[in-house]
Every structure is written in structure tokens, then in C-alpha cells.
PDB file of N, CA and C in Angstrom:
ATOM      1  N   UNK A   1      19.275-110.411  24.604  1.00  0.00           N
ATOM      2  CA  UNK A   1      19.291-108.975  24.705  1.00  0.00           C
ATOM      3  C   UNK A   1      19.158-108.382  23.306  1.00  0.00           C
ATOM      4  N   UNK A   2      18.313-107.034  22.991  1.00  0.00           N
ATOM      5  CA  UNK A   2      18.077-106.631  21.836  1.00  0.00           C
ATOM      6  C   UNK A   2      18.849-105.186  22.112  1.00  0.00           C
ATOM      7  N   UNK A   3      20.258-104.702  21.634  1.00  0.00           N
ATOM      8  CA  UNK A   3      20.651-103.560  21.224  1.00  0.00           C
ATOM      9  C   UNK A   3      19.693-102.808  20.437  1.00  0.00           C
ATOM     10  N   UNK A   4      19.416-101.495  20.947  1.00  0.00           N
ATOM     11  CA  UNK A   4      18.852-100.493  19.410  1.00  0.00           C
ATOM     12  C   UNK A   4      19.110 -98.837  19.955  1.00  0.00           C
ATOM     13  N   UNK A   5      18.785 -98.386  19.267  1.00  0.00           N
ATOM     14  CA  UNK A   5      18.542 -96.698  19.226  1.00  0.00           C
ATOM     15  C   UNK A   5      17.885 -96.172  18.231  1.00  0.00           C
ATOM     16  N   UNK A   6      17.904 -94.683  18.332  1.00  0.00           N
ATOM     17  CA  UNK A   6      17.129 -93.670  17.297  1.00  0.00           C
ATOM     18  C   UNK A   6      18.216 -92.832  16.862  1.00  0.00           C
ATOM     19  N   UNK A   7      18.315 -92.826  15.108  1.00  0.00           N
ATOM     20  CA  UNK A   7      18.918 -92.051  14.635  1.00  0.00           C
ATOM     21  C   UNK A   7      20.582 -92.660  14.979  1.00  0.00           C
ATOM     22  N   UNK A   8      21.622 -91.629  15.356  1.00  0.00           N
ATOM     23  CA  UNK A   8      23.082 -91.950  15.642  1.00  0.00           C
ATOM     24  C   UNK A   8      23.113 -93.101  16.615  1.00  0.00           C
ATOM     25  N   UNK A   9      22.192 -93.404  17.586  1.00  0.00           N
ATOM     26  CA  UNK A   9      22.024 -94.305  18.922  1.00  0.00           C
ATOM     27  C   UNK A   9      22.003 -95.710  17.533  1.00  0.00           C
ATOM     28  N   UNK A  10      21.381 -95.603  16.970  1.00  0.00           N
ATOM     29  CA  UNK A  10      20.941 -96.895  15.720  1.00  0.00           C
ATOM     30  C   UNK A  10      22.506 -97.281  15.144  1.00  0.00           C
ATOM     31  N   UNK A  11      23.120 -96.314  14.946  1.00  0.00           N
ATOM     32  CA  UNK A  11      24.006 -96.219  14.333  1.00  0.00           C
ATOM     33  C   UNK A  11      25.031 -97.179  15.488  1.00  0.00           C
ATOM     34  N   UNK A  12      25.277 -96.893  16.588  1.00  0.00           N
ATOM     35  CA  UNK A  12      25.632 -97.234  17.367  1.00  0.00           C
ATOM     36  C   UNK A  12      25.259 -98.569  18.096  1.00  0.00           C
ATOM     37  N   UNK A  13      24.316 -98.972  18.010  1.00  0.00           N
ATOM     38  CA  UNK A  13      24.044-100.295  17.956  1.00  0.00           C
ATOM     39  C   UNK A  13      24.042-101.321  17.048  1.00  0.00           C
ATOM     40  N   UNK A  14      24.202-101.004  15.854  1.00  0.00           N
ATOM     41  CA  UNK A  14      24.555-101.894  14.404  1.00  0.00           C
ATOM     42  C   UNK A  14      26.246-101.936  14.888  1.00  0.00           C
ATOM     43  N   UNK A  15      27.084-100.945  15.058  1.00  0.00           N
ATOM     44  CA  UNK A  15      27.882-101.369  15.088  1.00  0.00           C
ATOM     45  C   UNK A  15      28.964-102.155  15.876  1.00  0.00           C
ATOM     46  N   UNK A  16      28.304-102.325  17.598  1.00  0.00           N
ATOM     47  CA  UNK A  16      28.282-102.923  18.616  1.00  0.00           C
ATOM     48  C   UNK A  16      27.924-104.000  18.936  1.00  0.00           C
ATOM     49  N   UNK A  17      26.628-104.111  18.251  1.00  0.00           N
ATOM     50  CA  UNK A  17      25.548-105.543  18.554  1.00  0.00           C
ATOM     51  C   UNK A  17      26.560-106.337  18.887  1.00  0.00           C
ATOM     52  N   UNK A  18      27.332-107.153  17.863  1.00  0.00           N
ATOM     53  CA  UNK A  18      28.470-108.591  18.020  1.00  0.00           C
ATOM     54  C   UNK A  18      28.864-108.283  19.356  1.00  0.00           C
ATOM     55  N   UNK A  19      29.712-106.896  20.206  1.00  0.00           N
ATOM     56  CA  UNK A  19      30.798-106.834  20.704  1.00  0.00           C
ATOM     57  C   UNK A  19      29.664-106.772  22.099  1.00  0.00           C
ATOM     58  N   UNK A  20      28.943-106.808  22.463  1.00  0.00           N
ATOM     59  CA  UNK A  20      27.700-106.734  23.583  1.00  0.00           C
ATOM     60  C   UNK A  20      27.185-107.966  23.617  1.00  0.00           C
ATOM     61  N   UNK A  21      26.989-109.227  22.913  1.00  0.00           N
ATOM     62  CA  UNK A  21      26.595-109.768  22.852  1.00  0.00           C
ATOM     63  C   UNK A  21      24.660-110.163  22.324  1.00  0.00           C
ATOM     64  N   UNK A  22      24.602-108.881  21.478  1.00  0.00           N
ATOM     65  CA  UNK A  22      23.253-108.554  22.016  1.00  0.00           C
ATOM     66  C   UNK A  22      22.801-110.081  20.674  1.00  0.00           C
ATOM     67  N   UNK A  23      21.357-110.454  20.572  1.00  0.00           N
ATOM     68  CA  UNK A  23      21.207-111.273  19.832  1.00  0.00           C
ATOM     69  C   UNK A  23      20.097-110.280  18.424  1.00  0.00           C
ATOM     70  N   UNK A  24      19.944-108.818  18.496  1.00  0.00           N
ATOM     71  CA  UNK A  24      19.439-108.493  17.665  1.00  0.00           C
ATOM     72  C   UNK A  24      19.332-106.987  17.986  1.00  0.00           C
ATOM     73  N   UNK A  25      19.084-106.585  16.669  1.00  0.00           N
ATOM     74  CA  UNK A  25      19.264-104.720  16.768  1.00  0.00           C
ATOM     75  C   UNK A  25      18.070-104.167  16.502  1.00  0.00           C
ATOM     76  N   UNK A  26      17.622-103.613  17.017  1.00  0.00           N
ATOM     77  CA  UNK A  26      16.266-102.005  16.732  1.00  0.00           C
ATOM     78  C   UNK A  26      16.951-100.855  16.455  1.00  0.00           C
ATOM     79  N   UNK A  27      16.848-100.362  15.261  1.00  0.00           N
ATOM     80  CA  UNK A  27      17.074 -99.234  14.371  1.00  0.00           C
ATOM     81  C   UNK A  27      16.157 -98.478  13.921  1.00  0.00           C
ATOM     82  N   UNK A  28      15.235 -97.346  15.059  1.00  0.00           N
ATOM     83  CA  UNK A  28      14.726 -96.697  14.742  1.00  0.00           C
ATOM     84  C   UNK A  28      15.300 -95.214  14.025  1.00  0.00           C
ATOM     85  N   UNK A  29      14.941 -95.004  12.701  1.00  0.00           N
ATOM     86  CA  UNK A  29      14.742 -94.084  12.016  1.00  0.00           C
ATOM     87  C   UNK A  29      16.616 -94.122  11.988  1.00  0.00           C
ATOM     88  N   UNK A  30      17.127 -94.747  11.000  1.00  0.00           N
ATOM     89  CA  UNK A  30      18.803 -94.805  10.884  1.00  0.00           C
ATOM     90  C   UNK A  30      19.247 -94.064  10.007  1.00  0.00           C
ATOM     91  N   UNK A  31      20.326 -93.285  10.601  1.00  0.00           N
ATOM     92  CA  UNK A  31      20.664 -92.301   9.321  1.00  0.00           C
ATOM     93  C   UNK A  31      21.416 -92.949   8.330  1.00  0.00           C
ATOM     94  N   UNK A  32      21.055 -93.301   7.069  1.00  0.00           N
ATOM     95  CA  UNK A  32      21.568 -94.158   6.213  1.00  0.00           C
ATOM     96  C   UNK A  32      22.321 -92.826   5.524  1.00  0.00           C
ATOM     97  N   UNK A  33      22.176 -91.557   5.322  1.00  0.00           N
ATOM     98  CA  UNK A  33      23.266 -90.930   4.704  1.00  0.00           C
ATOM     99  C   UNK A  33      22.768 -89.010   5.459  1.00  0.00           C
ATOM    100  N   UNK A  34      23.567 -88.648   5.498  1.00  0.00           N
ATOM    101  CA  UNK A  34      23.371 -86.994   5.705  1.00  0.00           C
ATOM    102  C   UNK A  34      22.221 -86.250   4.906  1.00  0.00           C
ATOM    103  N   UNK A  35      21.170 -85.534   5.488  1.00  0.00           N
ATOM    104  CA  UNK A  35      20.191 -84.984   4.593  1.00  0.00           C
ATOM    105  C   UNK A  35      21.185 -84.989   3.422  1.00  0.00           C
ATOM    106  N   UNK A  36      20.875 -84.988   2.209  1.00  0.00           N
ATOM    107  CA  UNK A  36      20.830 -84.902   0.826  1.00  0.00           C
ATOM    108  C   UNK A  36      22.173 -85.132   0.474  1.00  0.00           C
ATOM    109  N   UNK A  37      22.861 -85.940   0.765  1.00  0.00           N
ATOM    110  CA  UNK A  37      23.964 -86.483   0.220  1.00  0.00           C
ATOM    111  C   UNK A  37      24.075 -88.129   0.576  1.00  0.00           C
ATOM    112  N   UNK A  38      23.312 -88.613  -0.085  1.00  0.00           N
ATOM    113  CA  UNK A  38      23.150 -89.883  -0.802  1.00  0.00           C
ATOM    114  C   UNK A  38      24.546 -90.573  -0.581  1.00  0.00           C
ATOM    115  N   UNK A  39      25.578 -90.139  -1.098  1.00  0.00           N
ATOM    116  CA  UNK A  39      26.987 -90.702  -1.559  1.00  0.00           C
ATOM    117  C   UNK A  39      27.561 -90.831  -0.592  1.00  0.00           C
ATOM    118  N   UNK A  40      27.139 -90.159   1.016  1.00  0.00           N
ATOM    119  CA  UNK A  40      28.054 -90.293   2.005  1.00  0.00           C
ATOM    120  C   UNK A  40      27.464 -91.456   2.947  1.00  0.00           C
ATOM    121  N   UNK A  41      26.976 -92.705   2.233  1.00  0.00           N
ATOM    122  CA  UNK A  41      26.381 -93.844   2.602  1.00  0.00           C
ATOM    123  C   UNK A  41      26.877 -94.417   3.821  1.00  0.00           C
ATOM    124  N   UNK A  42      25.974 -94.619   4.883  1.00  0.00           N
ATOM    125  CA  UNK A  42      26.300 -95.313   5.934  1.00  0.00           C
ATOM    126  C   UNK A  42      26.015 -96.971   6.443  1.00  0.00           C
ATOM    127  N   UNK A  43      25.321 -96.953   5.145  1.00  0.00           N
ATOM    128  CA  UNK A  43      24.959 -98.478   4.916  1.00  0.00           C
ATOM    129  C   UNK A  43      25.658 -99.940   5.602  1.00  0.00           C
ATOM    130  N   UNK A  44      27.031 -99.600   4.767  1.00  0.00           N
ATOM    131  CA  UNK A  44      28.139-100.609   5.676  1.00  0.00           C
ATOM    132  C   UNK A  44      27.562-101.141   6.944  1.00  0.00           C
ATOM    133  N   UNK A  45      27.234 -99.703   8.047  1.00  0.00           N
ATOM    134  CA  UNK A  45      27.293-100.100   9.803  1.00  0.00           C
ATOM    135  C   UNK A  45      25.923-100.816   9.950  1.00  0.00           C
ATOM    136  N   UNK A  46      24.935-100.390   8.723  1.00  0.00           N
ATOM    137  CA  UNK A  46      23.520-101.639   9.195  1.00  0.00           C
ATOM    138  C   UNK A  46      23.722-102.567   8.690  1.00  0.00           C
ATOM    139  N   UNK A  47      24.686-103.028   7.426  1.00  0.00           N
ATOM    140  CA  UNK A  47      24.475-104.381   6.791  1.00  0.00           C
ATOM    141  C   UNK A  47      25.636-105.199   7.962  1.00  0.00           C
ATOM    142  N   UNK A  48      26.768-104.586   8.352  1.00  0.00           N
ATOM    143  CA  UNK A  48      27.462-104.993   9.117  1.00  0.00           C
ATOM    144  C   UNK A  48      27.195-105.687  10.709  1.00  0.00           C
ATOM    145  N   UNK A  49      26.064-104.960  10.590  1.00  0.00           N
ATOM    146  CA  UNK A  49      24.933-105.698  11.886  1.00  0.00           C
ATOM    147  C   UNK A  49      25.516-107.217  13.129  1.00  0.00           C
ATOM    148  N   UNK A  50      25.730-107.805  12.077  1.00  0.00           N
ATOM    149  CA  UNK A  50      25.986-109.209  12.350  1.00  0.00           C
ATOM    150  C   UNK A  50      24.786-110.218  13.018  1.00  0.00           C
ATOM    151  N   UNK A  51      23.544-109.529  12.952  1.00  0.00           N
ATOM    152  CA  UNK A  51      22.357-110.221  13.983  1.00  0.00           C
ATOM    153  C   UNK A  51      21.222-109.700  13.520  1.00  0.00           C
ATOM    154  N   UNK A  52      20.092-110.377  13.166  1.00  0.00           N
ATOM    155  CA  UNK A  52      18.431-110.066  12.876  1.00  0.00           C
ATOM    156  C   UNK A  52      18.251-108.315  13.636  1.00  0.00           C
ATOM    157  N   UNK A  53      18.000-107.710  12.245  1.00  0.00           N
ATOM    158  CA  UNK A  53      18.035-106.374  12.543  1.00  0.00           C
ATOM    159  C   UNK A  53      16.700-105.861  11.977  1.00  0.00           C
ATOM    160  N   UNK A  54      15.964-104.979  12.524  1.00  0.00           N
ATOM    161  CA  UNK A  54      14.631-104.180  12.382  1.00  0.00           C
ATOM    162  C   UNK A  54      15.093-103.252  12.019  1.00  0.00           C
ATOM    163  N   UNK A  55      14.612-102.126  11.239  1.00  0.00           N
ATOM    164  CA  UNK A  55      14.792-100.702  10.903  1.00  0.00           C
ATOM    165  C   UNK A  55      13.439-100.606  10.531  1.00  0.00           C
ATOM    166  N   UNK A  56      12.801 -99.655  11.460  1.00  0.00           N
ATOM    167  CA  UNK A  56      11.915 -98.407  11.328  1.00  0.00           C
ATOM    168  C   UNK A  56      12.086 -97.207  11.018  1.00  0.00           C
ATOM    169  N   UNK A  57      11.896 -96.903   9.507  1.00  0.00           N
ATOM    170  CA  UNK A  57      12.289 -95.413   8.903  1.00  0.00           C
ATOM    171  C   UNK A  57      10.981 -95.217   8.148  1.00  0.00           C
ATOM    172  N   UNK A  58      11.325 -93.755   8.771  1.00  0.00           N
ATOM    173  CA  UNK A  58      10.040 -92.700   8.125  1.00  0.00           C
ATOM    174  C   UNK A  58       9.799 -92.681   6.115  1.00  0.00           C
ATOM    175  N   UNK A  59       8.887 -92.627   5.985  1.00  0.00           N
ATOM    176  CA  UNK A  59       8.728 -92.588   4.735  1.00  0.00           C
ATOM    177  C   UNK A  59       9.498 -91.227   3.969  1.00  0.00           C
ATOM    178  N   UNK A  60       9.360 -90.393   4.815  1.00  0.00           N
ATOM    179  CA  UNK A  60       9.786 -88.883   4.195  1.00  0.00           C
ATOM    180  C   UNK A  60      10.974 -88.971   5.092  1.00  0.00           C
ATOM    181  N   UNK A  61      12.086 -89.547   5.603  1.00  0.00           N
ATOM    182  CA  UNK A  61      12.824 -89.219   6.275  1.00  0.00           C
ATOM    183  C   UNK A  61      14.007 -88.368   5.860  1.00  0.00           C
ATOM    184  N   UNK A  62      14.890 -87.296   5.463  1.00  0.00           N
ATOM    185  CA  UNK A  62      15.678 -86.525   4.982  1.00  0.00           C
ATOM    186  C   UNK A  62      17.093 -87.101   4.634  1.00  0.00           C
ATOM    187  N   UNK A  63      17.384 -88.615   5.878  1.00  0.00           N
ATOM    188  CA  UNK A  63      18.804 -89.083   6.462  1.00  0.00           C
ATOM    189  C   UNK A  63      18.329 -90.747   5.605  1.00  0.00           C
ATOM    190  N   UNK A  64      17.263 -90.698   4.969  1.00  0.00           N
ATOM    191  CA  UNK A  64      17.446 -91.958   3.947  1.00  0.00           C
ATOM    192  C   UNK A  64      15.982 -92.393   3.990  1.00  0.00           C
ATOM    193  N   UNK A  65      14.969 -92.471   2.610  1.00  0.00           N
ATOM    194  CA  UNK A  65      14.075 -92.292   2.431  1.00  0.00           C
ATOM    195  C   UNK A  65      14.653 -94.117   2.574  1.00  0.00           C
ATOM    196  N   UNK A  66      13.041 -95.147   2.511  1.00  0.00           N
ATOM    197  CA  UNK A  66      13.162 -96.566   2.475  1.00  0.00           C
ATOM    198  C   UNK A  66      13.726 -97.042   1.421  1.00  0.00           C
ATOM    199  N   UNK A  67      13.087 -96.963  -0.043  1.00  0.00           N
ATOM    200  CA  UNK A  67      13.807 -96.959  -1.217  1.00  0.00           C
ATOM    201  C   UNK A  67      14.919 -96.855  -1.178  1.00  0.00           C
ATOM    202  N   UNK A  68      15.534 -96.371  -0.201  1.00  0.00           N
ATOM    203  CA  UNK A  68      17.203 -95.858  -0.567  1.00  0.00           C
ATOM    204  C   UNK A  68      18.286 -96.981   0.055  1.00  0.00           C
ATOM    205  N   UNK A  69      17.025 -97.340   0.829  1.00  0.00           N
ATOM    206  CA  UNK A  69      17.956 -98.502   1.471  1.00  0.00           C
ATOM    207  C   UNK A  69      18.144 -99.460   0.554  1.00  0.00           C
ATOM    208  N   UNK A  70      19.937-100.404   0.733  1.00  0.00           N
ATOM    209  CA  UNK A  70      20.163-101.412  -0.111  1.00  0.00           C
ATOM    210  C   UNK A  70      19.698-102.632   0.566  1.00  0.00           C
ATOM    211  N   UNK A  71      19.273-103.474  -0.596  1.00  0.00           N
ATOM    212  CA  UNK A  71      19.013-105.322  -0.028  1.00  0.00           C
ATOM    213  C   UNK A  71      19.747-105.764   0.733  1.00  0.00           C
ATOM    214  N   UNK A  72      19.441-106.562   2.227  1.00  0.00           N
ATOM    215  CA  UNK A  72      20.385-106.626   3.193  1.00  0.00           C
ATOM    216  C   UNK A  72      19.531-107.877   4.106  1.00  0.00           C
ATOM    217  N   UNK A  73      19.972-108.229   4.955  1.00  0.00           N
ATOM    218  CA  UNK A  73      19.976-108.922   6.013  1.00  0.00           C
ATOM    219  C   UNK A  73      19.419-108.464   6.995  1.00  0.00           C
ATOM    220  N   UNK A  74      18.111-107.851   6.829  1.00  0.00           N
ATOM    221  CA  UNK A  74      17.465-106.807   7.884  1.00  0.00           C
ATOM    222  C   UNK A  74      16.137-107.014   7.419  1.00  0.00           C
ATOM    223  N   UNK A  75      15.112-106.406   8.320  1.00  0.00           N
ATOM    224  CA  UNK A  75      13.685-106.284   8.054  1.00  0.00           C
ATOM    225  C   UNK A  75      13.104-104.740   8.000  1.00  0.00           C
ATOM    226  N   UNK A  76      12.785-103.998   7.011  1.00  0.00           N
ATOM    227  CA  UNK A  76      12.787-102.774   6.682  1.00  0.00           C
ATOM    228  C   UNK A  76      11.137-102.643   7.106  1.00  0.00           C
ATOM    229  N   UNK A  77      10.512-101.653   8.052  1.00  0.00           N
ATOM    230  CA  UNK A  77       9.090-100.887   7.812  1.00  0.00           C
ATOM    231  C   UNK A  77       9.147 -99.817   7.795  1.00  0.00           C
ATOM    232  N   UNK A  78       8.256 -99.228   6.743  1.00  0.00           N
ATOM    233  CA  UNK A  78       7.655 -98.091   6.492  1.00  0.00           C
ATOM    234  C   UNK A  78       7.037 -97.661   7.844  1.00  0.00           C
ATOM    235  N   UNK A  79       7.194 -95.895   8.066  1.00  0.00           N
ATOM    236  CA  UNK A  79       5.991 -95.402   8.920  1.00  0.00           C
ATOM    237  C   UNK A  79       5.685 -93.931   7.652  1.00  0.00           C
ATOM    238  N   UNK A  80       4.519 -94.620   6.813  1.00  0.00           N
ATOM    239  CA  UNK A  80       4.257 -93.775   6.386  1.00  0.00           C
ATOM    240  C   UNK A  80       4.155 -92.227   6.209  1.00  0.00           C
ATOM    241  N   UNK A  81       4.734 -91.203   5.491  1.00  0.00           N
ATOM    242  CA  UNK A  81       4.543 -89.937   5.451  1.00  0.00           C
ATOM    243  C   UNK A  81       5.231 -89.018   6.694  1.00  0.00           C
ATOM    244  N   UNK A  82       5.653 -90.423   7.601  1.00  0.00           N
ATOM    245  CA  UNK A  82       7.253 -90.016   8.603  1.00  0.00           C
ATOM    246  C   UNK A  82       8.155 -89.384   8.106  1.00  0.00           C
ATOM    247  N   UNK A  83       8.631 -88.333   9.018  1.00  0.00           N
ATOM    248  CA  UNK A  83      10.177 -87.598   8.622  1.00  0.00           C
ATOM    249  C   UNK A  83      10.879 -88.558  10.303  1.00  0.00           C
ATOM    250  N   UNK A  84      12.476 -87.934  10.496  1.00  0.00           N
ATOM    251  CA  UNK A  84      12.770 -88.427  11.065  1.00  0.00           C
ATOM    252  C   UNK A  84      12.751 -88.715  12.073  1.00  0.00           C
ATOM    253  N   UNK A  85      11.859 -88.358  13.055  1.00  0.00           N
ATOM    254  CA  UNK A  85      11.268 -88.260  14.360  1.00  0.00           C
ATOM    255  C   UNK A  85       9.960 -88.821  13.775  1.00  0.00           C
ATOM    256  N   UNK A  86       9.695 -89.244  13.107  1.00  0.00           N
ATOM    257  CA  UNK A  86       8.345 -90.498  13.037  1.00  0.00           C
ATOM    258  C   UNK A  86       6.746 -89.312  12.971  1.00  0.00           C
ATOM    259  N   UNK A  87       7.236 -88.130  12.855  1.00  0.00           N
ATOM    260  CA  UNK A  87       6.280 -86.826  12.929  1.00  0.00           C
ATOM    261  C   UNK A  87       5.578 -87.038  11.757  1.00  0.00           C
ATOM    262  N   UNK A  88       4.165 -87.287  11.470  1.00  0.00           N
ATOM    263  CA  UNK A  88       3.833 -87.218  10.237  1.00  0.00           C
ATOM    264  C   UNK A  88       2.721 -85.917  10.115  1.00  0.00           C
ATOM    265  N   UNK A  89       3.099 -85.449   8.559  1.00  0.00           N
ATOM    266  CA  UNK A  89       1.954 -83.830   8.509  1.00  0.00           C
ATOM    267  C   UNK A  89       0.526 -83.855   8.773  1.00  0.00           C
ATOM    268  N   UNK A  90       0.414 -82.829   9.347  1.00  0.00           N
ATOM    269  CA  UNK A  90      -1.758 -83.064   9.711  1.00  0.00           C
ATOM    270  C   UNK A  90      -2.493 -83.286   8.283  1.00  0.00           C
ATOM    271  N   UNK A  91      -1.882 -83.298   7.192  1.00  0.00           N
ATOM    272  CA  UNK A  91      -2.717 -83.201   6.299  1.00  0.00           C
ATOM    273  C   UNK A  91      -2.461 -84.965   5.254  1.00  0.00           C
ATOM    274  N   UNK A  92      -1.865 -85.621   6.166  1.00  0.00           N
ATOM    275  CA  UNK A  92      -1.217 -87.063   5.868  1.00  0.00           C
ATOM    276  C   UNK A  92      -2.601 -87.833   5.509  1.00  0.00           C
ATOM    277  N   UNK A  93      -2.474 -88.961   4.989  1.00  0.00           N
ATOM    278  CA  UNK A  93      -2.997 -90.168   5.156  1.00  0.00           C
ATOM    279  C   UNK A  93      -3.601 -90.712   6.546  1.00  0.00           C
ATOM    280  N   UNK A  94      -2.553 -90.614   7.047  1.00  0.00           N
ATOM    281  CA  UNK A  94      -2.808 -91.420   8.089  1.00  0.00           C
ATOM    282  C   UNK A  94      -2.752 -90.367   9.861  1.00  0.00           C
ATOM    283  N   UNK A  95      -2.697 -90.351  10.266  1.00  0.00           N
ATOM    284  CA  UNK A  95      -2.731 -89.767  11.800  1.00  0.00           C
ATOM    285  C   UNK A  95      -1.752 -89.620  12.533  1.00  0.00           C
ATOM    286  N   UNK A  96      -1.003 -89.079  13.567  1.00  0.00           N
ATOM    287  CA  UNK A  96       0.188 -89.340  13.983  1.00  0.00           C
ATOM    288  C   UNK A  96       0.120 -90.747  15.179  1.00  0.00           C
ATOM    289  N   UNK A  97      -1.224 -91.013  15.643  1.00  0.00           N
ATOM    290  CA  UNK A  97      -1.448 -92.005  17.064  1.00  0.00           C
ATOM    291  C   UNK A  97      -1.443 -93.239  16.073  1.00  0.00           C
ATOM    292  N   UNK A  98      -1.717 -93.354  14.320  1.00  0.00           N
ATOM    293  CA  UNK A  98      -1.560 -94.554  13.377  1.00  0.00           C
ATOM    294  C   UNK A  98      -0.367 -94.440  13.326  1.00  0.00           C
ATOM    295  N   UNK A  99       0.553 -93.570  12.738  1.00  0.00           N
ATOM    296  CA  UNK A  99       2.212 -93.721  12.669  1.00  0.00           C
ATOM    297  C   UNK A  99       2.780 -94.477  13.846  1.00  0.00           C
ATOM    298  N   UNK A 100       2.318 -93.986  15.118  1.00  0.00           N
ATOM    299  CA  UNK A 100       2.464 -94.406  16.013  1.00  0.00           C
ATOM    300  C   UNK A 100       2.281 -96.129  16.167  1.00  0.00           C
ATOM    301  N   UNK A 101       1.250 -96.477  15.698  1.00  0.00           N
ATOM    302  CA  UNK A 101       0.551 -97.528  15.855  1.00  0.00           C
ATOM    303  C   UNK A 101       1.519 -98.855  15.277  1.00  0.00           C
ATOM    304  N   UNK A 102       2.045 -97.940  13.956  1.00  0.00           N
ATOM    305  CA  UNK A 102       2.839 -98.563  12.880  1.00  0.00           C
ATOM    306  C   UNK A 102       4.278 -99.364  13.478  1.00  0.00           C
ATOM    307  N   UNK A 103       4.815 -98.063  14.299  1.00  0.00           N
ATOM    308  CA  UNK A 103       5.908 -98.392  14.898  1.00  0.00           C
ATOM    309  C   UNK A 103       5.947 -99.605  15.986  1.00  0.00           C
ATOM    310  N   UNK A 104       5.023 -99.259  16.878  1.00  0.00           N
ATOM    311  CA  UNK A 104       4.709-100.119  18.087  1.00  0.00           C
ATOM    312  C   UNK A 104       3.994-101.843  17.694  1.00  0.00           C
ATOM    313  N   UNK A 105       3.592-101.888  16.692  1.00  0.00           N
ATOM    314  CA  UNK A 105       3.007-102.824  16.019  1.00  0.00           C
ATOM    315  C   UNK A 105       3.965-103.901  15.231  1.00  0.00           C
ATOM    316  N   UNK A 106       4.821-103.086  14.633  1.00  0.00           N
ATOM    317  CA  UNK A 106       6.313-103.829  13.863  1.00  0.00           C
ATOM    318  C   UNK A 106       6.747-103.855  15.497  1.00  0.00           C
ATOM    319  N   UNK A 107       7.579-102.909  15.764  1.00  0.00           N
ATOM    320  CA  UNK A 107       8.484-103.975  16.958  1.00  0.00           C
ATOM    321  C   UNK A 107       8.026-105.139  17.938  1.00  0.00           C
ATOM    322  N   UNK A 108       6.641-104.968  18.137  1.00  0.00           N
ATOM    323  CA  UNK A 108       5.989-106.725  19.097  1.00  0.00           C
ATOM    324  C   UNK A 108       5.430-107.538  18.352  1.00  0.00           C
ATOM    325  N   UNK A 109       5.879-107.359  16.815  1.00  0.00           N
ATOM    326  CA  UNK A 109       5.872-108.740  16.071  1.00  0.00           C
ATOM    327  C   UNK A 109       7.076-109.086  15.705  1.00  0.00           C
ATOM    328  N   UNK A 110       8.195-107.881  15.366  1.00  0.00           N
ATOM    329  CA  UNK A 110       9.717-108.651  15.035  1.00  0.00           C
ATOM    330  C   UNK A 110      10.054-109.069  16.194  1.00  0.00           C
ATOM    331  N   UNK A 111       9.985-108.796  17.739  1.00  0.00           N
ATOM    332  CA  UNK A 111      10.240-108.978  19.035  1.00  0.00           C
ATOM    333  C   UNK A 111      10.014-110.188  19.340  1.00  0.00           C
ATOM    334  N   UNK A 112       8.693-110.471  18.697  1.00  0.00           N
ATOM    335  CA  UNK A 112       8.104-111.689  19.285  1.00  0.00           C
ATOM    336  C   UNK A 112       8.626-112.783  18.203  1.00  0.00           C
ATOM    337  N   UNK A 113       9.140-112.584  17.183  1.00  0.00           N
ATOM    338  CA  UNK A 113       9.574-113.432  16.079  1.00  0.00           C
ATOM    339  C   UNK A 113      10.937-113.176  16.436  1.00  0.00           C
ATOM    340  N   UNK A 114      11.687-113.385  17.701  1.00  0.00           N
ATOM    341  CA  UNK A 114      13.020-113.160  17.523  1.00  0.00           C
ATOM    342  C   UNK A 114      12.943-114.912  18.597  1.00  0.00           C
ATOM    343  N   UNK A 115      12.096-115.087  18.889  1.00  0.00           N
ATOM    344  CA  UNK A 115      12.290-116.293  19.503  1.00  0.00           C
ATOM    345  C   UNK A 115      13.186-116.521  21.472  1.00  0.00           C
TER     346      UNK A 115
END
């Protein structure tokens, strides 16, 4: 079984996974700290994981840009020029059905690499 959510749901499955039995977590778009307060780090509940964990966060996300995340026991992807709903601007790089692409593409290869 793979625990996950979006945003607080993420939050909520990092910190459950062990107690569910699940064998791995999906952490889409995790609030690693409150728009713009860095210091009120929530880090602990993803490194605390206890099980092969994915996090999909937006490049522009407000609740913890990728960079911000610390070295951990997890597999981190970019969805480029993403805020936190994975929304990227019309004037992006890339497209919103590619952001899209990004997301759906990482989870049925970490999925399929979970054995």
C-alpha cells in the first residue's frame, strides 16, 4: 500500500505511513514551511517518513521552493515553474498538460520502482 496526499493530506501521510502499514509515501506539493517563513520548518514529518518517499513540488511553490528542501531519504521532482497546485504561468517554459506530464511521469516510474 502507498500512503500520500496534496499539501496538509502529504503532511499527513509522512506522518502515519509506519502506523498504516503503508510500504511508501506520495507527497504531492508538501508544505515544507508556511508561505515565507522558512524557520517554521516542517521537515522533521517528511524526513520522519520511515518508508521510500516521493515528493512532487512545484518549482515556484510559496510552502517550500525544491532548493529548500534538506538532504533526506526521499526522492525529490521538480514540476517546473509550478506554484502549489502544480498551476504553471501561460507565459512558462513549459505548458500546463507538460507540468502535468511531469507529475504523472515521476509517479509510474517511482511506483513502478517500488517493487
Amino acid at each position: 500500500m502507498v500512503s500520500g496526499g496534496r499539501s496538509a493530506g502529504a503532511r499527513v501521510a509522512c506522518r502515519t505511513a509506519t502506523e498504516l502499514g503503508a510500504h511508501a509515501v506520495l507527497a504531492l506539493s508538501f508544505p515544507l514551511h508556511p508561505p515565507g517563513k522558512p524557520e517554521k520548518s516542517r521537515a522533521g514529518e517528511l524526513l520522519g517518513s520511515g518508508v521510500p518517499t516521493l515528493v512532487v513540488q512545484g518549482g515556484n511553490d510559496p510552502f517550500g521552493k525544491p532548493e529548500e528542501f534538506p538532504e533526506g531519504a526521499y526522492e525529490l521532482v521538480e514540476v517546473p515553474y509550478g506554484d502549489h497546485g502544480f498551476a504553471v504561468p501561460k507565459r512558462a517554459a513549459i505548458s500546463q498538460e507538460e507540468a502535468v506530464a511531469v507529475i504523472t511521469d515521476a509517479v509510474v516510474k517511482w511506483a513502478g520502482s517500488l517493487g
